[in-house]
Protein backbone atom coordinates (compact mmCIF):
# COMPACT_ATOMS: atom_id res chain seq x y z
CA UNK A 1 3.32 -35.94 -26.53
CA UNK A 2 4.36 -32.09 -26.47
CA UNK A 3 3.52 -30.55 -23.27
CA UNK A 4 0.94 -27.65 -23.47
CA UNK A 5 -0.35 -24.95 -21.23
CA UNK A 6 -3.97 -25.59 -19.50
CA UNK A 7 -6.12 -22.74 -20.23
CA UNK A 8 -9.53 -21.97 -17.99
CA UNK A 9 -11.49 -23.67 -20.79
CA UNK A 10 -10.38 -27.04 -20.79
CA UNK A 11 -11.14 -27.25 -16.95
CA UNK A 12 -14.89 -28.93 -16.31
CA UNK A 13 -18.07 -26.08 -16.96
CA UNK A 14 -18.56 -26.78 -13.18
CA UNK A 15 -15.44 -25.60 -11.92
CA UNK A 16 -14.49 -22.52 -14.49
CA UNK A 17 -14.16 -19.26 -12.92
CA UNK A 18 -15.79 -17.40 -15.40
CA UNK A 19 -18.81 -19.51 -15.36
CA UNK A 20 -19.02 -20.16 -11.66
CA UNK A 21 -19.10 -15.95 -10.89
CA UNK A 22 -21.43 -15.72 -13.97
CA UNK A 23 -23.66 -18.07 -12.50
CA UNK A 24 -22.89 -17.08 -8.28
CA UNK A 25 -21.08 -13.74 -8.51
CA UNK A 26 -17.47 -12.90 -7.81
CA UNK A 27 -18.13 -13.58 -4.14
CA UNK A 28 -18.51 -17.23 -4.59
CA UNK A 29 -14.91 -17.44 -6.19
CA UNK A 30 -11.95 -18.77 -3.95
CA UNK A 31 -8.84 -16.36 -3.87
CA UNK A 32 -7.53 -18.80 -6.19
CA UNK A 33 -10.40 -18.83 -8.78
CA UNK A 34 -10.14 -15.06 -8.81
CA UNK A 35 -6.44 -14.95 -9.51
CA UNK A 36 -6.87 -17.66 -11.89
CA UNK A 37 -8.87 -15.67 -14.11
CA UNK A 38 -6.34 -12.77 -14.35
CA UNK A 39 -3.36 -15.18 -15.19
CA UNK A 40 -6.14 -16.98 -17.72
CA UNK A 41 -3.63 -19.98 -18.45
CA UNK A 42 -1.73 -22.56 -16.42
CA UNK A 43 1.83 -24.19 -16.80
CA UNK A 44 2.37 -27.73 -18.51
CA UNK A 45 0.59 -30.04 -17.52
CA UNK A 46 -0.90 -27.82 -14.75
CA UNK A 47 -4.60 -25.92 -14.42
CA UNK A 48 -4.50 -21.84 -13.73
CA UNK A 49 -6.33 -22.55 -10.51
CA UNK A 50 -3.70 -24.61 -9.31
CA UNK A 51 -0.76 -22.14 -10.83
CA UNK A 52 -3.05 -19.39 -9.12
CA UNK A 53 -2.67 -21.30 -5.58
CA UNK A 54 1.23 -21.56 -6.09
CA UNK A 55 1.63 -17.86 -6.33
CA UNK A 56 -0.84 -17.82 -3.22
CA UNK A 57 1.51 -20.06 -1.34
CA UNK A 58 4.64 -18.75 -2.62
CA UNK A 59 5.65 -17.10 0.46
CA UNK A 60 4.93 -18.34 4.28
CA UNK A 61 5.80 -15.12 5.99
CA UNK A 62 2.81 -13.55 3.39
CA UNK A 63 0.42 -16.34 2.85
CA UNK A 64 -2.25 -16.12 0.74
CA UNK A 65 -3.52 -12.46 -1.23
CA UNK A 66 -1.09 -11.00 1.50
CA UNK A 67 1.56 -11.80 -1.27
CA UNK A 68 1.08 -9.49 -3.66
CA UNK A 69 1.92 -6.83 -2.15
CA UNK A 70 5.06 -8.12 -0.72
CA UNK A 71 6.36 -9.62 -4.24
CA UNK A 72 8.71 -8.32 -6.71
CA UNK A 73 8.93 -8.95 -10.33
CA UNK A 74 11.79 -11.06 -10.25
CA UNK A 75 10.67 -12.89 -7.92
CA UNK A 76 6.88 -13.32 -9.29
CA UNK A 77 8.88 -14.51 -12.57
CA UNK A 78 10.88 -16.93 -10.96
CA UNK A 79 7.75 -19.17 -10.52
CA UNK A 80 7.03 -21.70 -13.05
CA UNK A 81 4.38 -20.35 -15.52
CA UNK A 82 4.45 -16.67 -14.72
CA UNK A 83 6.41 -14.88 -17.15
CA UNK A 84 6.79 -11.26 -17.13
CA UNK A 85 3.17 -9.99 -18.95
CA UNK A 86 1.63 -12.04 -16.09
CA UNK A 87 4.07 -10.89 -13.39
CA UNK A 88 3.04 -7.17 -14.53
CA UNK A 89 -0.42 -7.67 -14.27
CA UNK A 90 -0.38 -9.65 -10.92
CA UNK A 91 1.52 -6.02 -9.78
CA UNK A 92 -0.95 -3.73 -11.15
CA UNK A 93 -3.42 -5.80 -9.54
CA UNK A 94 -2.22 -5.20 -6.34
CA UNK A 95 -1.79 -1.52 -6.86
CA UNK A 96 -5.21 -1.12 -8.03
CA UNK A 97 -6.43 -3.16 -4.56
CA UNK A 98 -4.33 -0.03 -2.61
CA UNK A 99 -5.33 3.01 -4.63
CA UNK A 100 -8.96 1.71 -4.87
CA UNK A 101 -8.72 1.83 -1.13
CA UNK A 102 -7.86 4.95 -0.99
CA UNK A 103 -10.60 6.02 -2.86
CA UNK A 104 -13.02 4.77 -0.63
CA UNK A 105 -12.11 6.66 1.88
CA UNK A 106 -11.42 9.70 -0.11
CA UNK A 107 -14.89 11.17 0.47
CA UNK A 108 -15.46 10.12 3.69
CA UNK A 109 -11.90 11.85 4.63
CA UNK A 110 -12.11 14.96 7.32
CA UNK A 111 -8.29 15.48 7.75
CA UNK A 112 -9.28 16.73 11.44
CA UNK A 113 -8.83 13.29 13.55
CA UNK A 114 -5.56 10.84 13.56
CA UNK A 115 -7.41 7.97 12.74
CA UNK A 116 -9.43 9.30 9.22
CA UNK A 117 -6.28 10.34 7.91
CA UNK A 118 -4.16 6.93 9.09
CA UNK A 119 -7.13 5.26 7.26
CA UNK A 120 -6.98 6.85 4.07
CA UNK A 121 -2.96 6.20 4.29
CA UNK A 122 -3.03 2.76 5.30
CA UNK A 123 -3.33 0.54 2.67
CA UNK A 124 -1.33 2.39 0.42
CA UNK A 125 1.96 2.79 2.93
CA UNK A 126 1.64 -0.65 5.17
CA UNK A 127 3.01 -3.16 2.94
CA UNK A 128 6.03 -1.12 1.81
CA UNK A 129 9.77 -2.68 2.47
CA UNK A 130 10.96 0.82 2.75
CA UNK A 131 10.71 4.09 5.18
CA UNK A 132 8.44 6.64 3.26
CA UNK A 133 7.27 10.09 4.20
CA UNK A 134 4.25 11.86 3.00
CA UNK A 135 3.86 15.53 3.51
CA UNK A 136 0.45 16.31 3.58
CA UNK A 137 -0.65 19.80 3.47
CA UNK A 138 -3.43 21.61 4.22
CA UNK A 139 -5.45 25.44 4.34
CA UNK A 140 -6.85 27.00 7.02
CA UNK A 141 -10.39 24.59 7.18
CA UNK A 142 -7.72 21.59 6.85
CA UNK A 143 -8.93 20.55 2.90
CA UNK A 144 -6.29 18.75 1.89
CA UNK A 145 -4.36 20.95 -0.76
CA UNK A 146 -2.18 18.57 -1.94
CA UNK A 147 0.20 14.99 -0.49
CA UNK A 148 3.55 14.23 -2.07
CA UNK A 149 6.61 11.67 -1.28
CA UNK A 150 9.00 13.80 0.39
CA UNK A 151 12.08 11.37 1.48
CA UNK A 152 12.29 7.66 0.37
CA UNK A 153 14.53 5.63 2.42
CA UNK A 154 16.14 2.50 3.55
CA UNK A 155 14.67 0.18 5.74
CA UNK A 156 15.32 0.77 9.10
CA UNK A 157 15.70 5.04 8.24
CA UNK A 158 14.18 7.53 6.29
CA UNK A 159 16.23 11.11 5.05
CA UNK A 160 14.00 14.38 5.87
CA UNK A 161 14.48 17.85 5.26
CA UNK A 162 12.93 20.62 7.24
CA UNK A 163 13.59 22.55 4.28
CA UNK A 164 11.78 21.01 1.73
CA UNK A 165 9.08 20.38 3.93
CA UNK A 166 8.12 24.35 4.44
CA UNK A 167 9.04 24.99 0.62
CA UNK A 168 6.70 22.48 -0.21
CA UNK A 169 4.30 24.03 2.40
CA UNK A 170 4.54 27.71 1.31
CA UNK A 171 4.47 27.00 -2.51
CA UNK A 172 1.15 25.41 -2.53
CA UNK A 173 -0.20 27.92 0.16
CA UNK A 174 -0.52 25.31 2.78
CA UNK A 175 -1.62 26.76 6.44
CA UNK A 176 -0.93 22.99 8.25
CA UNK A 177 0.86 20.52 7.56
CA UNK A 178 0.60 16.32 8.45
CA UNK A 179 3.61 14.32 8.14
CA UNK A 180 2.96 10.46 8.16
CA UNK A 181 5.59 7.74 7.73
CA UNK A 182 5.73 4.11 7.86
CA UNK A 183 7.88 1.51 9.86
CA UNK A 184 8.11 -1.46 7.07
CA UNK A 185 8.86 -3.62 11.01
CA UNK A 186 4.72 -3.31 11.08
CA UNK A 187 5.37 -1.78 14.90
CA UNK A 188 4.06 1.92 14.57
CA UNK A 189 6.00 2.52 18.07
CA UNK A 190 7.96 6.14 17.90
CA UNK A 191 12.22 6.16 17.92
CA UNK A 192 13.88 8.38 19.76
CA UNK A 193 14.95 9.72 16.62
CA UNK A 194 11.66 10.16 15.03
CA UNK A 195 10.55 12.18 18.31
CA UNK A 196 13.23 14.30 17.94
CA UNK A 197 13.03 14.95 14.65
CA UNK A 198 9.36 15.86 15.14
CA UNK A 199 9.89 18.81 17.33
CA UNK A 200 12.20 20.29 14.90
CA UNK A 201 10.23 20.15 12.04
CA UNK A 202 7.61 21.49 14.31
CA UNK A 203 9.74 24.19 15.39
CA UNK A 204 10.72 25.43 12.38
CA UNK A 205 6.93 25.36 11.23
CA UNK A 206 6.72 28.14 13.84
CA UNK A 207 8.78 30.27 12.40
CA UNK A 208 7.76 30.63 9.33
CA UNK A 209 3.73 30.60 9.90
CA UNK A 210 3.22 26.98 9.39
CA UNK A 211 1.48 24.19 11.56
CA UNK A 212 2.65 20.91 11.90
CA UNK A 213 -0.78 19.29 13.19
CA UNK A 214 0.84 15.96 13.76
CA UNK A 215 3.23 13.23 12.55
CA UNK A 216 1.49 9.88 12.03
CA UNK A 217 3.19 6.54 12.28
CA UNK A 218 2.42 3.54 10.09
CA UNK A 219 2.96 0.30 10.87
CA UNK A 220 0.48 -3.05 9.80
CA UNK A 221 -2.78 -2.32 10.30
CA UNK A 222 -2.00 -0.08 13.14
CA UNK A 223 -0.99 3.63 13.80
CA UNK A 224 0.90 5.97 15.89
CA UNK A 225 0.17 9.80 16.39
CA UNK A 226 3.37 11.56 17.73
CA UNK A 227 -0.07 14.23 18.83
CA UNK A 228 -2.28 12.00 20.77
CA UNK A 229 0.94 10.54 22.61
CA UNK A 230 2.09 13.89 23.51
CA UNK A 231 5.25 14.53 21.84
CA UNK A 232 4.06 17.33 20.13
């Protein structure tokens, strides 16, 4: 007997995916019915529910959804039945999930308050492995002109130029500025070094006509401003 793949079809009407949210809605689906029907087939001898609830448990400090956005390719191929079409799609998945996030919050966004612009940041910087900072910048009513990735670095420390900060600042005629970075530790708690390097930035800011409002700390689920804790 050759070994085949189990598609969604071949399962019982009752328990299909497709059926079961045609007939409930996409709320009635476990997280393992929903992944199932973006992977669409199994491995041998094995149902894509079941291959679904693999990649679900594949890692204990992540457990369930929580692992997709902690997963790499290699590692999402190294799982019996996921090969790399279905790896790439479990990815852009995931990144959908964070930028569709964002969007939510995109019109509710008043870039005046810590917390609104922590929330529209969150999902998108929380479950990175690696230190990034954002510059955002902003005119004189605080509309946000425009956010870029301004230093990309290694786990426990991030690179940052004053420099390309205010060029940055000054070429898109930003007034203020917001600088937000994440601790991939989850723990949004300041270093001494990114204190420090806070008032410098800030300090420069002054001199050449540019506001650093505040510097916001990621960490999982959970924020810091360097502002509200008086360091600025």
């Amino acid at each position: 007997m050759i070994d085949k793949f189990y598609t969604l079809k071949e399962m019982p009407v009752s328990e299909r995916p497709y059926e079961k949210c045609e007939r409930s809605g996409p709320g009635a689906l476990s997280d393992a019915e929903l992944l199932a029907v973006v992977i669409r087939t199994g491995a041998r001898k094995e149902r894509a529910v079941d291959l679904a609830a693999r990649i679900l448990g594949f890692s204990q400090a992540y457990p369930g959804l929580l692992v997709l956005n902690h997963i790499s390719l290699k590692e999402l191929t190294s799982i019996r039945g996921i090969g790399r079409v279905k790896a790439i799609q479990l990815l852009c998945i995931a990144e959908l999930t964070k930028r569709m996030a964002k969007a939510t919050n995109e019109g509710k966004l008043k870039l005046i308050t810590p917390e609104s612009v922590a929330n529209y940041y969150m999902e998108q910087m929380r479950h990175l492995t690696r230190e990034i900072v954002y510059l955002v910048m902003l005119d004189s009513k605080s509309n946000l002109l425009k956010d870029m990735i301004i230093s990309s670095g290694t786990v426990s420390s991030s690179l940052l130029s004053p420099r390309e900060i205010f060029l940055n600042a000054l070429k898109y005629e930003a007034v203020n500025v917001i600088l937000l970075h994440n601790h991939p530790s989850g723990d949004p708690t300041p270093s001494r070094e990114d204190i420090q390097t806070t008032k410098r930035i800030k300090e420069a800011g002054n001199l050449v006509g540019v506001r650093l409002m505040d510097h916001i700390i990621i960490g999982d689920n959970k924020y810091i401003s360097l502002c509200e804790q008086g360091y600025m």
